[in-house]
PDB file of N, CA and C in Angstrom:
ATOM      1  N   UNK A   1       0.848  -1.160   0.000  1.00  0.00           N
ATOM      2  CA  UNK A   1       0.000   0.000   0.000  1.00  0.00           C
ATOM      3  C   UNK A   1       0.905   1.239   0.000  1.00  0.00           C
ATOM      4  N   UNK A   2       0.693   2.168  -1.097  1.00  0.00           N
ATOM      5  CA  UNK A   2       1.306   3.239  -1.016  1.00  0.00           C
ATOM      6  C   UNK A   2       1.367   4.296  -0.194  1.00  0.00           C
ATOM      7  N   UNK A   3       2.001   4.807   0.630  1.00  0.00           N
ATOM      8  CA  UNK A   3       1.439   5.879   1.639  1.00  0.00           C
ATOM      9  C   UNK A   3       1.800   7.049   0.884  1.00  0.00           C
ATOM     10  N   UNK A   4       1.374   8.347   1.269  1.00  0.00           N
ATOM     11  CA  UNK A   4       1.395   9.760   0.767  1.00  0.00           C
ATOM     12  C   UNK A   4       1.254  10.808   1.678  1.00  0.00           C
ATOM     13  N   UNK A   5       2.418  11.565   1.565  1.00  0.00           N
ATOM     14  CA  UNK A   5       2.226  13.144   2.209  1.00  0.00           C
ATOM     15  C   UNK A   5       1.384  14.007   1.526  1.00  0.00           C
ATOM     16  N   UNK A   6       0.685  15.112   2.402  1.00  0.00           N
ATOM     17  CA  UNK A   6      -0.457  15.419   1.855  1.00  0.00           C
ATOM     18  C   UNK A   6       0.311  16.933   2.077  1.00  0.00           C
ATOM     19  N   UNK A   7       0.347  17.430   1.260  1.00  0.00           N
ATOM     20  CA  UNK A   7       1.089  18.875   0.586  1.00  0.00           C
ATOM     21  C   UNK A   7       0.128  19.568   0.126  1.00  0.00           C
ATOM     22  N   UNK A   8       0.353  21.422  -0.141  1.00  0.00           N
ATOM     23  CA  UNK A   8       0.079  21.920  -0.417  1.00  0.00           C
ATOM     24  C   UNK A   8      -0.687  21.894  -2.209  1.00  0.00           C
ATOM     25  N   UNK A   9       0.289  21.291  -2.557  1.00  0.00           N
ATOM     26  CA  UNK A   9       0.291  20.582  -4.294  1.00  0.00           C
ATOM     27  C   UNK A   9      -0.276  19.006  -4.164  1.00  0.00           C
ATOM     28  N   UNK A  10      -0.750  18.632  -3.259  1.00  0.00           N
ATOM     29  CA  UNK A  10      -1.922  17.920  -3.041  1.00  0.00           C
ATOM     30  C   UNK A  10      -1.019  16.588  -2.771  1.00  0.00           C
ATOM     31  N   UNK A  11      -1.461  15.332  -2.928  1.00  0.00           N
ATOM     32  CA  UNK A  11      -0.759  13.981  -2.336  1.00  0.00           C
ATOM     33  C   UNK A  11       0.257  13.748  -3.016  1.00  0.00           C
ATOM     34  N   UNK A  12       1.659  13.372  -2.177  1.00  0.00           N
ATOM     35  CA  UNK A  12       2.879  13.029  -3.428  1.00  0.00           C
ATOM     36  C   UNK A  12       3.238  11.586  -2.521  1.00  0.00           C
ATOM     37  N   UNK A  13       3.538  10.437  -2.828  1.00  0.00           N
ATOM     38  CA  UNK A  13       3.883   9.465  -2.400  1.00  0.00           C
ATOM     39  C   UNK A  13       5.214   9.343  -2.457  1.00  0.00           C
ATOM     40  N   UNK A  14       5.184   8.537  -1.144  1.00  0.00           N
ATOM     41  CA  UNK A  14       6.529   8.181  -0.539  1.00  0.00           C
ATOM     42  C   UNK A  14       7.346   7.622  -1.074  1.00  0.00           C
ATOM     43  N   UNK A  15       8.926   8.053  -0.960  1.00  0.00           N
ATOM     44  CA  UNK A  15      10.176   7.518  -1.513  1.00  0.00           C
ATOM     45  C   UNK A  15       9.760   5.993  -1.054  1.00  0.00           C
ATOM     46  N   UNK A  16      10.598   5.252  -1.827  1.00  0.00           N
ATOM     47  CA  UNK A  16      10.697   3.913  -1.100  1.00  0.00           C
ATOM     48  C   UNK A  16      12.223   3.917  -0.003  1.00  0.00           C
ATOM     49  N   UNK A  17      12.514   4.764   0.541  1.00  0.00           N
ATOM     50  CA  UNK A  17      13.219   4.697   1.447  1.00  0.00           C
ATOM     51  C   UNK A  17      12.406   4.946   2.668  1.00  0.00           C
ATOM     52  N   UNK A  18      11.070   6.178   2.470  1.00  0.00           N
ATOM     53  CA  UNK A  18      10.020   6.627   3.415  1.00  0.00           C
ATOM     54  C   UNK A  18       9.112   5.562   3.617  1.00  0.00           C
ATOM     55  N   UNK A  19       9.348   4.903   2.720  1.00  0.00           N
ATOM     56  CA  UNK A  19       8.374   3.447   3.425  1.00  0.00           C
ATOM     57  C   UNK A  19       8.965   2.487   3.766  1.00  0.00           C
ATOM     58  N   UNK A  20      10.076   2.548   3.532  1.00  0.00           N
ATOM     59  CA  UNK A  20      10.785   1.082   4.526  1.00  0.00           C
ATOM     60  C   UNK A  20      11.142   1.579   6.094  1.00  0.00           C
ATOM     61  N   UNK A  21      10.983   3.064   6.199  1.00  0.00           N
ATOM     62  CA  UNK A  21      11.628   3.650   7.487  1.00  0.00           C
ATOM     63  C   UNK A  21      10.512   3.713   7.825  1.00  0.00           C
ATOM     64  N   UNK A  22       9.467   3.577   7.509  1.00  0.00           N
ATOM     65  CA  UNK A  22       7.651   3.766   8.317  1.00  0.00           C
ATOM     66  C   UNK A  22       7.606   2.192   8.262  1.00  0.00           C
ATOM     67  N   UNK A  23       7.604   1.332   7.975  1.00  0.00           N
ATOM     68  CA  UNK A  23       7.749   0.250   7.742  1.00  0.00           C
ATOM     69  C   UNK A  23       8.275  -0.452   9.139  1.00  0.00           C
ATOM     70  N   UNK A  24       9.961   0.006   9.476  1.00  0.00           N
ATOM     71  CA  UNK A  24      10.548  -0.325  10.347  1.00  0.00           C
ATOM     72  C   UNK A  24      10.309   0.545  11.626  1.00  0.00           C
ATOM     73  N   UNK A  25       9.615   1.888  11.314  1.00  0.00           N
ATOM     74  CA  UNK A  25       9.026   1.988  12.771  1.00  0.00           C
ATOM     75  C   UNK A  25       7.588   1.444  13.124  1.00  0.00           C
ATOM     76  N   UNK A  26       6.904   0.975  12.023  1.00  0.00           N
ATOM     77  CA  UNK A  26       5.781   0.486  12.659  1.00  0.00           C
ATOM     78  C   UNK A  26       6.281  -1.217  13.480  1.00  0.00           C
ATOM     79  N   UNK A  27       6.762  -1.441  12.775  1.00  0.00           N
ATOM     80  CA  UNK A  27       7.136  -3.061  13.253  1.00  0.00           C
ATOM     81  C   UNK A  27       7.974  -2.523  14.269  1.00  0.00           C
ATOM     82  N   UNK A  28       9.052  -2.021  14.605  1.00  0.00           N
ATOM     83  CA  UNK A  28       9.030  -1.920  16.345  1.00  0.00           C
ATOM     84  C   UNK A  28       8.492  -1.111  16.976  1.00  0.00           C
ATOM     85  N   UNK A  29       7.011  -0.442  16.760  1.00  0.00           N
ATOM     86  CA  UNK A  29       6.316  -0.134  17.589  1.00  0.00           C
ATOM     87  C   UNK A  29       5.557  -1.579  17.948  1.00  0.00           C
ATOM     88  N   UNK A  30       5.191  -2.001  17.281  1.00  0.00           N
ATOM     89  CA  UNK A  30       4.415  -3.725  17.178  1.00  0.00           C
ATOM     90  C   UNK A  30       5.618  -4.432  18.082  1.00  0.00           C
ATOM     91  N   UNK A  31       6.441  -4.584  17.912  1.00  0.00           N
ATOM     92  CA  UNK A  31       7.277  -5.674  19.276  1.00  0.00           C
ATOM     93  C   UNK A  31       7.224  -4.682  20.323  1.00  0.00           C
ATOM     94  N   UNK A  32       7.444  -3.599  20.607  1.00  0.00           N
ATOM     95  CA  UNK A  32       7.273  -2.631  22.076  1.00  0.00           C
ATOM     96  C   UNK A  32       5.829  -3.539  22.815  1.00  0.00           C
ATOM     97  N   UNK A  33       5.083  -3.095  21.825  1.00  0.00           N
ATOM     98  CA  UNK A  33       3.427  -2.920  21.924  1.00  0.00           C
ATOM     99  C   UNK A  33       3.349  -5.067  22.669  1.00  0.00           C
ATOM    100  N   UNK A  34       4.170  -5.914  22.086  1.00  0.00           N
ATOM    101  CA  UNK A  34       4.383  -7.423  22.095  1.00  0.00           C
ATOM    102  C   UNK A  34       4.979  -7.527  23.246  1.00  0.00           C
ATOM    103  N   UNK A  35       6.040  -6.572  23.853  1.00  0.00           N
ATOM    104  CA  UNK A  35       7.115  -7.000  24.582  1.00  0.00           C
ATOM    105  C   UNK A  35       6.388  -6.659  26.048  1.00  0.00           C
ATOM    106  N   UNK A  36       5.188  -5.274  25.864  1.00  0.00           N
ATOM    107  CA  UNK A  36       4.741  -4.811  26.802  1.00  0.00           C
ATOM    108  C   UNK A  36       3.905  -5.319  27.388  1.00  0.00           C
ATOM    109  N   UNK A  37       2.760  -6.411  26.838  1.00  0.00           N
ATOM    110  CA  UNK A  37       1.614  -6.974  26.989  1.00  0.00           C
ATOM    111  C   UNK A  37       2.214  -8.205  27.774  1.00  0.00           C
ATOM    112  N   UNK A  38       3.279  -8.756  27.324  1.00  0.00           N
ATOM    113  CA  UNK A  38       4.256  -9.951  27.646  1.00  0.00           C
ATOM    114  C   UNK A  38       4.755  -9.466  29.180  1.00  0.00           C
ATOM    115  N   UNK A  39       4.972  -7.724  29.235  1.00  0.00           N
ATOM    116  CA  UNK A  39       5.372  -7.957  30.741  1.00  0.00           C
ATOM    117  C   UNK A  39       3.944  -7.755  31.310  1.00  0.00           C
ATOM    118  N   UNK A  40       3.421  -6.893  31.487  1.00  0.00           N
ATOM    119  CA  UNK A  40       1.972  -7.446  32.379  1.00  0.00           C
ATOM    120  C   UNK A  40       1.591  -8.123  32.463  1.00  0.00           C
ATOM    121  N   UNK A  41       1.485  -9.494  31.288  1.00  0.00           N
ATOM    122  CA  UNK A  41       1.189 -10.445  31.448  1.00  0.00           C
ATOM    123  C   UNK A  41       1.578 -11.433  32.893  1.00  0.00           C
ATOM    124  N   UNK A  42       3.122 -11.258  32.700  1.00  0.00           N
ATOM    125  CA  UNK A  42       4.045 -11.587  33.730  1.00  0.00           C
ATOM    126  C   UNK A  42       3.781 -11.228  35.364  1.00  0.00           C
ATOM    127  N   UNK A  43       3.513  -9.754  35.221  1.00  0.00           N
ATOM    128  CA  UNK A  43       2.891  -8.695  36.351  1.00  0.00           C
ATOM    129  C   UNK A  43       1.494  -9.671  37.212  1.00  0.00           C
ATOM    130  N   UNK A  44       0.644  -9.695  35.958  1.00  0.00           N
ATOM    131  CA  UNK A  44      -0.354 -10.294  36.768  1.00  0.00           C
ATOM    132  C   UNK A  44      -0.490 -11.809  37.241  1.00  0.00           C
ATOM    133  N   UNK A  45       0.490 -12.358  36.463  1.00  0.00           N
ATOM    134  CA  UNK A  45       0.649 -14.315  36.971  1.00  0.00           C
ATOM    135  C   UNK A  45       1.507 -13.905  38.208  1.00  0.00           C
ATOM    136  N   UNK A  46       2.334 -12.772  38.836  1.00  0.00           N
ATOM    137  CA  UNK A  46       2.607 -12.685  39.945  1.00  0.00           C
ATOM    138  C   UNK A  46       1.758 -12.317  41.090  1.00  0.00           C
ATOM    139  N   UNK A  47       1.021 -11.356  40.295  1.00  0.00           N
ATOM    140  CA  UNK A  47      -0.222 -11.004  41.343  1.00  0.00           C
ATOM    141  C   UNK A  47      -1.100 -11.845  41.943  1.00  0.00           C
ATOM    142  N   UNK A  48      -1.703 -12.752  40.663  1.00  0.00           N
ATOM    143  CA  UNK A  48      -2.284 -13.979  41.168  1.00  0.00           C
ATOM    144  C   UNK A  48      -1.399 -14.578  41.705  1.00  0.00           C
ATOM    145  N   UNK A  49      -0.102 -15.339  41.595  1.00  0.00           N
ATOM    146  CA  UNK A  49       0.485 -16.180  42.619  1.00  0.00           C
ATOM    147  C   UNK A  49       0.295 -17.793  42.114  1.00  0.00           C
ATOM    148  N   UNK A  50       0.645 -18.289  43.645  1.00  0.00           N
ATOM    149  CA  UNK A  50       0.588 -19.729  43.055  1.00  0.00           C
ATOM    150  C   UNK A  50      -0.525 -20.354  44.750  1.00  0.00           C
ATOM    151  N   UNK A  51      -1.067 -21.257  44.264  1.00  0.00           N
ATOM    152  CA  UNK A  51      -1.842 -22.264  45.217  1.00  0.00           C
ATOM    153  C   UNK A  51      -1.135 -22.600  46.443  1.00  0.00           C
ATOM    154  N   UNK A  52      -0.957 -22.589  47.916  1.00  0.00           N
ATOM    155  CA  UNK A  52       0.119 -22.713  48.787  1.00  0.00           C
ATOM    156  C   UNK A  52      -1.360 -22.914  50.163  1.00  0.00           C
ATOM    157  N   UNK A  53      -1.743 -24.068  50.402  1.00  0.00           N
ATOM    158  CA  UNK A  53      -2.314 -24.865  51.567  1.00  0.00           C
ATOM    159  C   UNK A  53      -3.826 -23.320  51.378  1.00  0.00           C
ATOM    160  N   UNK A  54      -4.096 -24.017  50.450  1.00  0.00           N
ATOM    161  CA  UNK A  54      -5.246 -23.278  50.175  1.00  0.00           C
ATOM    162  C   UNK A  54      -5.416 -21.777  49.983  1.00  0.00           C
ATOM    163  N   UNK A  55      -4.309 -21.165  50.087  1.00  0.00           N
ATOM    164  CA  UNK A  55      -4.545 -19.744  49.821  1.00  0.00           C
ATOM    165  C   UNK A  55      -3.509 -19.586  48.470  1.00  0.00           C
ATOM    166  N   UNK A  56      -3.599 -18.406  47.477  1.00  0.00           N
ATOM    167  CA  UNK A  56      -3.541 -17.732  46.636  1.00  0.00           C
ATOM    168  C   UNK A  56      -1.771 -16.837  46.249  1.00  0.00           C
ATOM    169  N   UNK A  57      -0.734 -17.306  46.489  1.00  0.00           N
ATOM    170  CA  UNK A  57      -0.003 -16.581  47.485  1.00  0.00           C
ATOM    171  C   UNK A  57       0.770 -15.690  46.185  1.00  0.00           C
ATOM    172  N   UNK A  58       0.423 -14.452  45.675  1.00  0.00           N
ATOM    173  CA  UNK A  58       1.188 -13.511  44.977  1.00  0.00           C
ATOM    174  C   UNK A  58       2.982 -14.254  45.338  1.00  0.00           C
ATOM    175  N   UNK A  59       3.387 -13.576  44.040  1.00  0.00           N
ATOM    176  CA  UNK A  59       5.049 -13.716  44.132  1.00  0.00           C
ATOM    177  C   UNK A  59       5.615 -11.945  43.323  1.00  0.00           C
ATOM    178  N   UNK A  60       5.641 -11.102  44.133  1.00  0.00           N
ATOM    179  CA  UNK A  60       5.943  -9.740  43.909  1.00  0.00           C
ATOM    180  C   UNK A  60       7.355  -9.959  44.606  1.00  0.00           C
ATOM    181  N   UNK A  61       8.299  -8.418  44.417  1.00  0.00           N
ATOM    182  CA  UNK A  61       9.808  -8.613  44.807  1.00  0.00           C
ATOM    183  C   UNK A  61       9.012  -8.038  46.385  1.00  0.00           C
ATOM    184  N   UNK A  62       8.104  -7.253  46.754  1.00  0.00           N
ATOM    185  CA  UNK A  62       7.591  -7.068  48.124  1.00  0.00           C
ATOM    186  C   UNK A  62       7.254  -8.743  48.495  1.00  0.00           C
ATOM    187  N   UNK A  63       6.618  -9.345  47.953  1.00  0.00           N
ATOM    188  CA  UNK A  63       6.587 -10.727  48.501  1.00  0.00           C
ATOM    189  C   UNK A  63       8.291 -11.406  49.082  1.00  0.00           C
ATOM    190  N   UNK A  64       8.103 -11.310  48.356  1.00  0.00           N
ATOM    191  CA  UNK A  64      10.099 -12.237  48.239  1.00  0.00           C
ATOM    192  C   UNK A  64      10.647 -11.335  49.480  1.00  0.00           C
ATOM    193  N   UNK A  65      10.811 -10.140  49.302  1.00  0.00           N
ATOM    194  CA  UNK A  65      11.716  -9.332  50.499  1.00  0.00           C
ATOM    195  C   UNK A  65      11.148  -9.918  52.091  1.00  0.00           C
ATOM    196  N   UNK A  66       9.842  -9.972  51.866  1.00  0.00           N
ATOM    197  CA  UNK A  66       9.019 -10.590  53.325  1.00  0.00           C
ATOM    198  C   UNK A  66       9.303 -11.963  53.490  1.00  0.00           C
ATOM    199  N   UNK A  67       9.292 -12.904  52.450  1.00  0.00           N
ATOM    200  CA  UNK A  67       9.312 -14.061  52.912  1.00  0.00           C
ATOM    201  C   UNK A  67      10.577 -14.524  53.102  1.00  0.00           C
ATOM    202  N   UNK A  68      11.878 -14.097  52.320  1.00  0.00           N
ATOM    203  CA  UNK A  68      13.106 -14.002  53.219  1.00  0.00           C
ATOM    204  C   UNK A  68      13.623 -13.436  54.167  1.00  0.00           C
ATOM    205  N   UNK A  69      12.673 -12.407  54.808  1.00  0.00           N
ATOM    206  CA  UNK A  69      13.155 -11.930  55.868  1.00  0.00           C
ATOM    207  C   UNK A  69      12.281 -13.204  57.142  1.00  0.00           C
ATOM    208  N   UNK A  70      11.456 -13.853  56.575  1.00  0.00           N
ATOM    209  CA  UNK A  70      10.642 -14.685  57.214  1.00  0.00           C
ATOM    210  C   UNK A  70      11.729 -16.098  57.358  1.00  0.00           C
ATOM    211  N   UNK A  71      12.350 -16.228  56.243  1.00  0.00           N
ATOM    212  CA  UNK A  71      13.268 -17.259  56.688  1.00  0.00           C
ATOM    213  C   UNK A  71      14.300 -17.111  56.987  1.00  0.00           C
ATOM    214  N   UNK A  72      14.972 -15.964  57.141  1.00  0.00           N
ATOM    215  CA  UNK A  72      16.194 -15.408  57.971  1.00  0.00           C
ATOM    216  C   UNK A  72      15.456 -16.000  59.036  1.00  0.00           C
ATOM    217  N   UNK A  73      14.501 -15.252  59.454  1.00  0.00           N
ATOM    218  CA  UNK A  73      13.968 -15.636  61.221  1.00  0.00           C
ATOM    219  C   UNK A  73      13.899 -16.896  61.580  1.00  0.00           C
ATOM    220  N   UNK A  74      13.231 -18.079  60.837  1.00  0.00           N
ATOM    221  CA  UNK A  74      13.214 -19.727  60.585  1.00  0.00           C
ATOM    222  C   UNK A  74      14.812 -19.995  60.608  1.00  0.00           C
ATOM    223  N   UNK A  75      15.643 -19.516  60.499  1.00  0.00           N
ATOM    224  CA  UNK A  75      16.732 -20.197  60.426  1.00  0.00           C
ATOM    225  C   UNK A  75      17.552 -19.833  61.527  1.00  0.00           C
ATOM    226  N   UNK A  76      17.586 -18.454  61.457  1.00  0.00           N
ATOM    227  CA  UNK A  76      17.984 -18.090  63.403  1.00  0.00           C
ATOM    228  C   UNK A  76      17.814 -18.500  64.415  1.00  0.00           C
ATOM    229  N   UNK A  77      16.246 -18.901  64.316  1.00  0.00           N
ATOM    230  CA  UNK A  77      15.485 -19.442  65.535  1.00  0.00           C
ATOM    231  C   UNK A  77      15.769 -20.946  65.628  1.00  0.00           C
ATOM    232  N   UNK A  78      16.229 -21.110  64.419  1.00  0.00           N
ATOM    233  CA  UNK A  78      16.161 -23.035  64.408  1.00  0.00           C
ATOM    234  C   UNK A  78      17.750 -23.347  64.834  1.00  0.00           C
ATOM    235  N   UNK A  79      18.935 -22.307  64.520  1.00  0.00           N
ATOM    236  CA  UNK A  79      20.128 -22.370  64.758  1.00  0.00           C
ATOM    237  C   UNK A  79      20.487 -21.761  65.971  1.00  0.00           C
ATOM    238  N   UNK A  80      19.163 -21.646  67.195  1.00  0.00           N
ATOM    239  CA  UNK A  80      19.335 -21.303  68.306  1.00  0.00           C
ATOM    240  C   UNK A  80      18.428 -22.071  68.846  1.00  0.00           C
ATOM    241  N   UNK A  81      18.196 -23.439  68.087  1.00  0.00           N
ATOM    242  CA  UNK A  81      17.462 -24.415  68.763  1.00  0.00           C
ATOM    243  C   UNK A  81      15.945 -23.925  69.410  1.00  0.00           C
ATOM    244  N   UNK A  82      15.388 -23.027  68.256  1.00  0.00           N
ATOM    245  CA  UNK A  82      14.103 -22.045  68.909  1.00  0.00           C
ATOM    246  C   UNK A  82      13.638 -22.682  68.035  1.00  0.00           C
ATOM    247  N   UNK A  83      12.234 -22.502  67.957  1.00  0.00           N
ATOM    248  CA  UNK A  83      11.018 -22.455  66.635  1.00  0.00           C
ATOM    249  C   UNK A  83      10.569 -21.325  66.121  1.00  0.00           C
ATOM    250  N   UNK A  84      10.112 -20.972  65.032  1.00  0.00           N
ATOM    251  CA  UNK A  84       9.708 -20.322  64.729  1.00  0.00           C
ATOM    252  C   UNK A  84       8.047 -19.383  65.108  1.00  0.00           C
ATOM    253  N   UNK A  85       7.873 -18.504  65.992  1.00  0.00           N
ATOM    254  CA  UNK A  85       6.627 -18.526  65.968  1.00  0.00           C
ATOM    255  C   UNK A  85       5.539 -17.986  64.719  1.00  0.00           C
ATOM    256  N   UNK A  86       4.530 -18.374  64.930  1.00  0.00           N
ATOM    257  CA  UNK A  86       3.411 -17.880  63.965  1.00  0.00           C
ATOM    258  C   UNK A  86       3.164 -16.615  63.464  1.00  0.00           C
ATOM    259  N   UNK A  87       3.771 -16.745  62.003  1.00  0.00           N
ATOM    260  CA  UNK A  87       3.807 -15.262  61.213  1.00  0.00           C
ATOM    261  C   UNK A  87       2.683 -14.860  60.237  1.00  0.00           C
ATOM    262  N   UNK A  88       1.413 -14.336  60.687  1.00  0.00           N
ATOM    263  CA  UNK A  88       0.671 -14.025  59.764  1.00  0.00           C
ATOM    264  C   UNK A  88       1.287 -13.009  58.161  1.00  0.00           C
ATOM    265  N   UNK A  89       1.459 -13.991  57.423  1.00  0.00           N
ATOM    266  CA  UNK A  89       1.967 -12.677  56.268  1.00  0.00           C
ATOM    267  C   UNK A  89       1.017 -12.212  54.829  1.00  0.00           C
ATOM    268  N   UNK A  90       0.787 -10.819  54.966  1.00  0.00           N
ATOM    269  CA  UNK A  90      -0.076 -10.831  54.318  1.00  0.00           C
ATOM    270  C   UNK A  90       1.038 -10.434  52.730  1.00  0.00           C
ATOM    271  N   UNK A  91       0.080 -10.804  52.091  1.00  0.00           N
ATOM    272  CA  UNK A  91       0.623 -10.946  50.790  1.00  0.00           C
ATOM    273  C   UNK A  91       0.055  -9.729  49.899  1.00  0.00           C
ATOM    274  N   UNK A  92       1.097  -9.608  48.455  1.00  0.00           N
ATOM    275  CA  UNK A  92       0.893  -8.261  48.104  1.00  0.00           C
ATOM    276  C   UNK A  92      -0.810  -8.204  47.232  1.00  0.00           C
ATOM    277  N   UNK A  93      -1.021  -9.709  47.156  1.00  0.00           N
ATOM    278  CA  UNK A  93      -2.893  -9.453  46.390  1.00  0.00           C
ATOM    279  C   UNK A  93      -3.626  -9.646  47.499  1.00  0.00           C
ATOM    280  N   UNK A  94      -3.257  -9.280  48.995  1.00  0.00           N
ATOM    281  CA  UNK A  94      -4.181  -8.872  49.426  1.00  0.00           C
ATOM    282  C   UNK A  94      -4.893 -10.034  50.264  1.00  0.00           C
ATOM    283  N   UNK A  95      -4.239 -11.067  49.996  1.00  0.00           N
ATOM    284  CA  UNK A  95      -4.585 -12.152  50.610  1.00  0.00           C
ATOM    285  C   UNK A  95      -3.388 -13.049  51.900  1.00  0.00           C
ATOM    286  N   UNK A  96      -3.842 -13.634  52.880  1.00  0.00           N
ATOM    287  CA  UNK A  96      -2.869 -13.884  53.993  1.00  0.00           C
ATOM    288  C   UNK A  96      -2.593 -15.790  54.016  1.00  0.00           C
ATOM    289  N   UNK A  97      -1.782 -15.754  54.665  1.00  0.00           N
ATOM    290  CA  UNK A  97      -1.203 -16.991  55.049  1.00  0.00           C
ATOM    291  C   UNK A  97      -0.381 -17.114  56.388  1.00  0.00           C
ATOM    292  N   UNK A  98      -0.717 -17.830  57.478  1.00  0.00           N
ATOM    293  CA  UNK A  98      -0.183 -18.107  58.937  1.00  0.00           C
ATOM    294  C   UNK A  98       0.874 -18.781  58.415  1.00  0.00           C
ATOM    295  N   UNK A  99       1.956 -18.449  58.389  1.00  0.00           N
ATOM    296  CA  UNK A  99       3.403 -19.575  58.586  1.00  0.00           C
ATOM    297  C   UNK A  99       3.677 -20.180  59.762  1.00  0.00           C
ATOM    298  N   UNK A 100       3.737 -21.378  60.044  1.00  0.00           N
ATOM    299  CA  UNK A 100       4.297 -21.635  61.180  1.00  0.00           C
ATOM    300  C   UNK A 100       5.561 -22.353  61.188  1.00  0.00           C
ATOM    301  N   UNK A 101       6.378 -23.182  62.310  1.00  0.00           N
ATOM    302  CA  UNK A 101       7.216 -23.486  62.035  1.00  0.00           C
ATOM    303  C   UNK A 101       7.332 -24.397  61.376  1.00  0.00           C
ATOM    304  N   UNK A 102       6.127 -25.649  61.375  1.00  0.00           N
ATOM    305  CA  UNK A 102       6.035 -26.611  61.048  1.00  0.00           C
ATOM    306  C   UNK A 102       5.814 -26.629  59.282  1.00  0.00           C
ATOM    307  N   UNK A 103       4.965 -25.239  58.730  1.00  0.00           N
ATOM    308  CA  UNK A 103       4.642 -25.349  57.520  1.00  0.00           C
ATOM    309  C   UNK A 103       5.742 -24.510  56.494  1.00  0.00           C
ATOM    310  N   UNK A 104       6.372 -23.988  57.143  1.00  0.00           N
ATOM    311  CA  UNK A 104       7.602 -22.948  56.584  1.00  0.00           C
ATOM    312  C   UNK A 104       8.353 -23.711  55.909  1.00  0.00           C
ATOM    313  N   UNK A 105       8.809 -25.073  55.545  1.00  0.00           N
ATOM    314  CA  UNK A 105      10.044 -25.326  54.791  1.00  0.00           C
ATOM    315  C   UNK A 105       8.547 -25.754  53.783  1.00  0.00           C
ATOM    316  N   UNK A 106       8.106 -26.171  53.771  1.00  0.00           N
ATOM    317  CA  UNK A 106       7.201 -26.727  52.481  1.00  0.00           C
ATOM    318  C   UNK A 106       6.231 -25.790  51.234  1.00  0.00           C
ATOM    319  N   UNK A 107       6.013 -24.382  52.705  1.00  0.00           N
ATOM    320  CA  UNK A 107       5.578 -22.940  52.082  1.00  0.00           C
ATOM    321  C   UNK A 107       6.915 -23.040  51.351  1.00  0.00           C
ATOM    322  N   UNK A 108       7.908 -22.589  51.576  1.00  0.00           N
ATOM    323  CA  UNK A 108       8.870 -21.674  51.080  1.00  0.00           C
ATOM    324  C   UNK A 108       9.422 -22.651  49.440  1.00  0.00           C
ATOM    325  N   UNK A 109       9.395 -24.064  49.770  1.00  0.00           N
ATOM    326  CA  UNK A 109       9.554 -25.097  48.952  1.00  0.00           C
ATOM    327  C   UNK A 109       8.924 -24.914  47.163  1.00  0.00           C
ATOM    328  N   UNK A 110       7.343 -24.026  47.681  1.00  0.00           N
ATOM    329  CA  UNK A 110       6.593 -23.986  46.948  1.00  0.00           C
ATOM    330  C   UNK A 110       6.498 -22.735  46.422  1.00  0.00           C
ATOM    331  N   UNK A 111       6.869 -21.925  47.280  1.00  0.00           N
ATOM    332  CA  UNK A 111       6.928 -21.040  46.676  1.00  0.00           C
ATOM    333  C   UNK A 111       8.070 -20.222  45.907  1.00  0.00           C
ATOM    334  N   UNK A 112       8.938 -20.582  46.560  1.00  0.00           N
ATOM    335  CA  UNK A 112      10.590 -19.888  46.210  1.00  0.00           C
ATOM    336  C   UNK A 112      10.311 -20.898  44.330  1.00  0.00           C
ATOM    337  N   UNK A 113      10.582 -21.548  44.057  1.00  0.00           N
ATOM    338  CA  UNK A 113      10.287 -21.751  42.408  1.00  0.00           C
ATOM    339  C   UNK A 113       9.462 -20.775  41.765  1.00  0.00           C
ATOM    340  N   UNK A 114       8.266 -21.197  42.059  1.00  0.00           N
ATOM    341  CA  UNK A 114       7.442 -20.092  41.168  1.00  0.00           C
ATOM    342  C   UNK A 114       7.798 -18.717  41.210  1.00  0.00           C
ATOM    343  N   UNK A 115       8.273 -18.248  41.811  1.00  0.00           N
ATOM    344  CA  UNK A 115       9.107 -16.769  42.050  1.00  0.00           C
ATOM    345  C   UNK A 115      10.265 -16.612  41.123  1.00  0.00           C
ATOM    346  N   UNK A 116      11.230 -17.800  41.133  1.00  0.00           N
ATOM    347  CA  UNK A 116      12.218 -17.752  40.083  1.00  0.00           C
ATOM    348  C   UNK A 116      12.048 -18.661  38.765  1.00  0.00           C
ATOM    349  N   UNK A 117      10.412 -18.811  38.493  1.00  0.00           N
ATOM    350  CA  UNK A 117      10.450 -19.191  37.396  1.00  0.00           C
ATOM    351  C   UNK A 117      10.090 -17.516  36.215  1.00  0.00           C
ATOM    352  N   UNK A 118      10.220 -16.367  36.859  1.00  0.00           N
ATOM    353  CA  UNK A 118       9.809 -15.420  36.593  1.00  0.00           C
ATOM    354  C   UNK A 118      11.713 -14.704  36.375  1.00  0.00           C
ATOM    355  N   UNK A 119      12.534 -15.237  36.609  1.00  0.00           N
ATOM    356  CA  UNK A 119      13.865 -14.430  36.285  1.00  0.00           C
ATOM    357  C   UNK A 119      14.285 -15.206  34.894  1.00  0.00           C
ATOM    358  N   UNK A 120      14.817 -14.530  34.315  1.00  0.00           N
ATOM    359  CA  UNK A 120      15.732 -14.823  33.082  1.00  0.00           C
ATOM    360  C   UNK A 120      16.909 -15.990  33.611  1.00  0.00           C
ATOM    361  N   UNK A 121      17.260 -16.727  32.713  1.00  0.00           N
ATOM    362  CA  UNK A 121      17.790 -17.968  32.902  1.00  0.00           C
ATOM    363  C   UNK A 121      19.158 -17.503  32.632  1.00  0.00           C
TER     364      UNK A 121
END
């Protein structure tokens, strides 16, 4: 399809250099437009989360910062022969989960993957 500037002296069509350069900016506006949908996409399979003893559990980098600071504490407490007590953590969609000591290596089991199935390899 021919495109045309619209001038004073009425429509004159484009060099074929002006259409391979409209050409090549439409097609990487089209991968921007591909690359962008691809990250929200991403955005919201974190938001939703993954299935974890019946609740919903987002995987955001606010998730991750909490739940390793949750197992810093699990591991302190366990390398001081303590337990862990009961950490209500609420999660970034808004939805919660009680950790306890007993369910913390199998939470974290489940969840620490799905979190880094979201980084570049």
């Amino acid at each position: 399809m021919t495109r045309y500037h619209t001038t004073a002296q009425g429509n004159v069509p484009f060099t074929q250099a002006e259409e391979d350069a409209r050409d090549a900016e439409e097609a990487a506006r089209a991968i921007e437009a591909q690359a962008e949908a691809a990250l929200q996409a991403e955005e919201a399979s974190k938001l939703t989360g993954i299935e974890i003893l019946g609740v919903m559990c987002s995987a955001t980098r606010n998730d991750q910062n909490g739940l390793v600071a949750v197992a810093l504490e699990y591991n302190m407490k366990h390398s001081a022969g303590q337990t862990l007590g009961d950490t209500v953590f609420k999660f970034e969609n808004g939805n919660t989960l009680t950790i306890t000591d007993s369910n913390f290596p199998s939470v974290y089991a489940t969840w620490a993957p799905f979190r880094q199935s979201f980084f570049a390899p």
